[in-house]
C-alpha atoms as a PDB file:
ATOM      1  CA  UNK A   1      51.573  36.105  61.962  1.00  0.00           C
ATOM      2  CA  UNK A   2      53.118  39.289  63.133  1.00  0.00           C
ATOM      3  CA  UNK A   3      52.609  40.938  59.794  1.00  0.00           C
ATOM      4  CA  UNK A   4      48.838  39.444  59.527  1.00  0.00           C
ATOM      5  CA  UNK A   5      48.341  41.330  62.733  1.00  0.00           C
ATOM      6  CA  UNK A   6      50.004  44.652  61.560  1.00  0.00           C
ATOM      7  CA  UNK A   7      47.529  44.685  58.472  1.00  0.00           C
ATOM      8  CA  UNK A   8      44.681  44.031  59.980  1.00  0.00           C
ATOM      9  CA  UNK A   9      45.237  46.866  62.526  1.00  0.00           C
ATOM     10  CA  UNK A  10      46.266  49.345  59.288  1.00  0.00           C
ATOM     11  CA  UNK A  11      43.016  48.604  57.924  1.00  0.00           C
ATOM     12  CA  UNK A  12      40.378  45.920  58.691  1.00  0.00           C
ATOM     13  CA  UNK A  13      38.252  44.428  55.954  1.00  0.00           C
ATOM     14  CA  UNK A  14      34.818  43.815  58.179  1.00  0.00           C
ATOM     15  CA  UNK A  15      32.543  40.983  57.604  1.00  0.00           C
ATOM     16  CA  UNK A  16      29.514  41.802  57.450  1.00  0.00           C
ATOM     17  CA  UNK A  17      27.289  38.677  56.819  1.00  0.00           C
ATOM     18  CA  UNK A  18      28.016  35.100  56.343  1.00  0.00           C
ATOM     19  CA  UNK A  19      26.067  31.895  54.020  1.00  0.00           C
ATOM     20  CA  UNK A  20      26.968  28.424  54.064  1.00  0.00           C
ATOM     21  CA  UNK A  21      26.175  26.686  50.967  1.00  0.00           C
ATOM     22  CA  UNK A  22      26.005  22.289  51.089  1.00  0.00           C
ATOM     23  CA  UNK A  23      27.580  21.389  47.728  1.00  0.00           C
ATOM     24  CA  UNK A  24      27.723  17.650  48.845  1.00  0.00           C
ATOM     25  CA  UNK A  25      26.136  15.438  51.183  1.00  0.00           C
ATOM     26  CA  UNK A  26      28.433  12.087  51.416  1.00  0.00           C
ATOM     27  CA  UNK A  27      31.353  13.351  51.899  1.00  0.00           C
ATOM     28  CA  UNK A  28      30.059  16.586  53.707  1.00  0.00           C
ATOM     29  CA  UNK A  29      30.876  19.533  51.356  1.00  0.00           C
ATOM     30  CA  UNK A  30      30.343  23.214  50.981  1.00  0.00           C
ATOM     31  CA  UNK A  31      30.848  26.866  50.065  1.00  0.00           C
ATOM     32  CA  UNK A  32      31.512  29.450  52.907  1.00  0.00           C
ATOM     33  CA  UNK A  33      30.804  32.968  51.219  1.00  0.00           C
ATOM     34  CA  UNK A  34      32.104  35.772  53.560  1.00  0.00           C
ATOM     35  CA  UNK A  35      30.381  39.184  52.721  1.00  0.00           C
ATOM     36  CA  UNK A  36      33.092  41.836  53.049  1.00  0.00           C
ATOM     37  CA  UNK A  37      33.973  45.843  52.756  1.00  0.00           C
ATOM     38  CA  UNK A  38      36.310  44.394  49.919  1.00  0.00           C
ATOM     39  CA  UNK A  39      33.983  42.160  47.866  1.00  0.00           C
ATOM     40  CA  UNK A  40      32.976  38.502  48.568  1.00  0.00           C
ATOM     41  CA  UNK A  41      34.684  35.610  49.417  1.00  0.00           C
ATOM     42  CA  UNK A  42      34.166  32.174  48.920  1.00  0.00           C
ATOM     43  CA  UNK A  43      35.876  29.409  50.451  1.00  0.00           C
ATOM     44  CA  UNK A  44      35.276  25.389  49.849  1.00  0.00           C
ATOM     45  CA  UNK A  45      34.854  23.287  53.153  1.00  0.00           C
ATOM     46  CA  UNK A  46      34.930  19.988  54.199  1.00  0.00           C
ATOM     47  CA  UNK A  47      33.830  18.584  57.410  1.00  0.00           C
ATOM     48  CA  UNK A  48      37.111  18.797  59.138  1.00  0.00           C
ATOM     49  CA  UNK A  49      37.498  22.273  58.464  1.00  0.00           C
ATOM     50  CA  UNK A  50      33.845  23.522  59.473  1.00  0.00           C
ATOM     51  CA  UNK A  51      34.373  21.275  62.622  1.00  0.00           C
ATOM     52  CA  UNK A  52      37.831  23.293  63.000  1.00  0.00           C
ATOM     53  CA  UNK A  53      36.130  26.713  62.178  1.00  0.00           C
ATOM     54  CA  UNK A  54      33.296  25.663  64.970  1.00  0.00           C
ATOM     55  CA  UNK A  55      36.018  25.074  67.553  1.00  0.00           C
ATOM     56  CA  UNK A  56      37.610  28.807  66.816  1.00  0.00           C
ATOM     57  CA  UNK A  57      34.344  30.831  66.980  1.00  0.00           C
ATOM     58  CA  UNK A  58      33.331  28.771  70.287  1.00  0.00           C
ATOM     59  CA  UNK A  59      36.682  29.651  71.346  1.00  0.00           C
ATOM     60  CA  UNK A  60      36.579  33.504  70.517  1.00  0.00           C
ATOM     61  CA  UNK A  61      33.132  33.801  72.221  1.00  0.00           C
ATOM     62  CA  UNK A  62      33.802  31.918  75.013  1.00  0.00           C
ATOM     63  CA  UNK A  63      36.879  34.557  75.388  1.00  0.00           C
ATOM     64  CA  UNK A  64      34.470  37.553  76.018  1.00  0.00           C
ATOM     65  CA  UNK A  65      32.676  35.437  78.688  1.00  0.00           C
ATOM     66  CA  UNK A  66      36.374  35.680  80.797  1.00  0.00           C
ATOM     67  CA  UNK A  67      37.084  38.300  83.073  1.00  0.00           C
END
């Protein structure tokens, strides 16, 4: 995680805009394209994992709301 840390410190690659795509209905599943200074990517997700991803932002924002 350390080194994770370290690169993104060195030198960021900054989102700039985010799409979710629905692929599938039944079971629930999609695309997740991530608009970045280093090209797009795309990422399949499943319900769990947007559920997951939900939690963390909620939990990032809710961060700059503490004192």
């Amino acid at each position: 995680m350390n080194d994770i840390l370290n690169d993104i410190a060195a030198e960021p690659n900054k989102l700039h805009s985010t799409t979710f795509i629905k692929i599938h209905k039944q079971p629930l599943l999609g695309a997740l394209l991530l608009e970045t200074d280093k090209g797009p990517i795309i990422l399949a997700v499943n319900r769990t994992v947007a559920e997951e991803l939900l939690s963390e932002i909620e939990r990032f924002l809710m961060a700059s709301n503490e004192q």
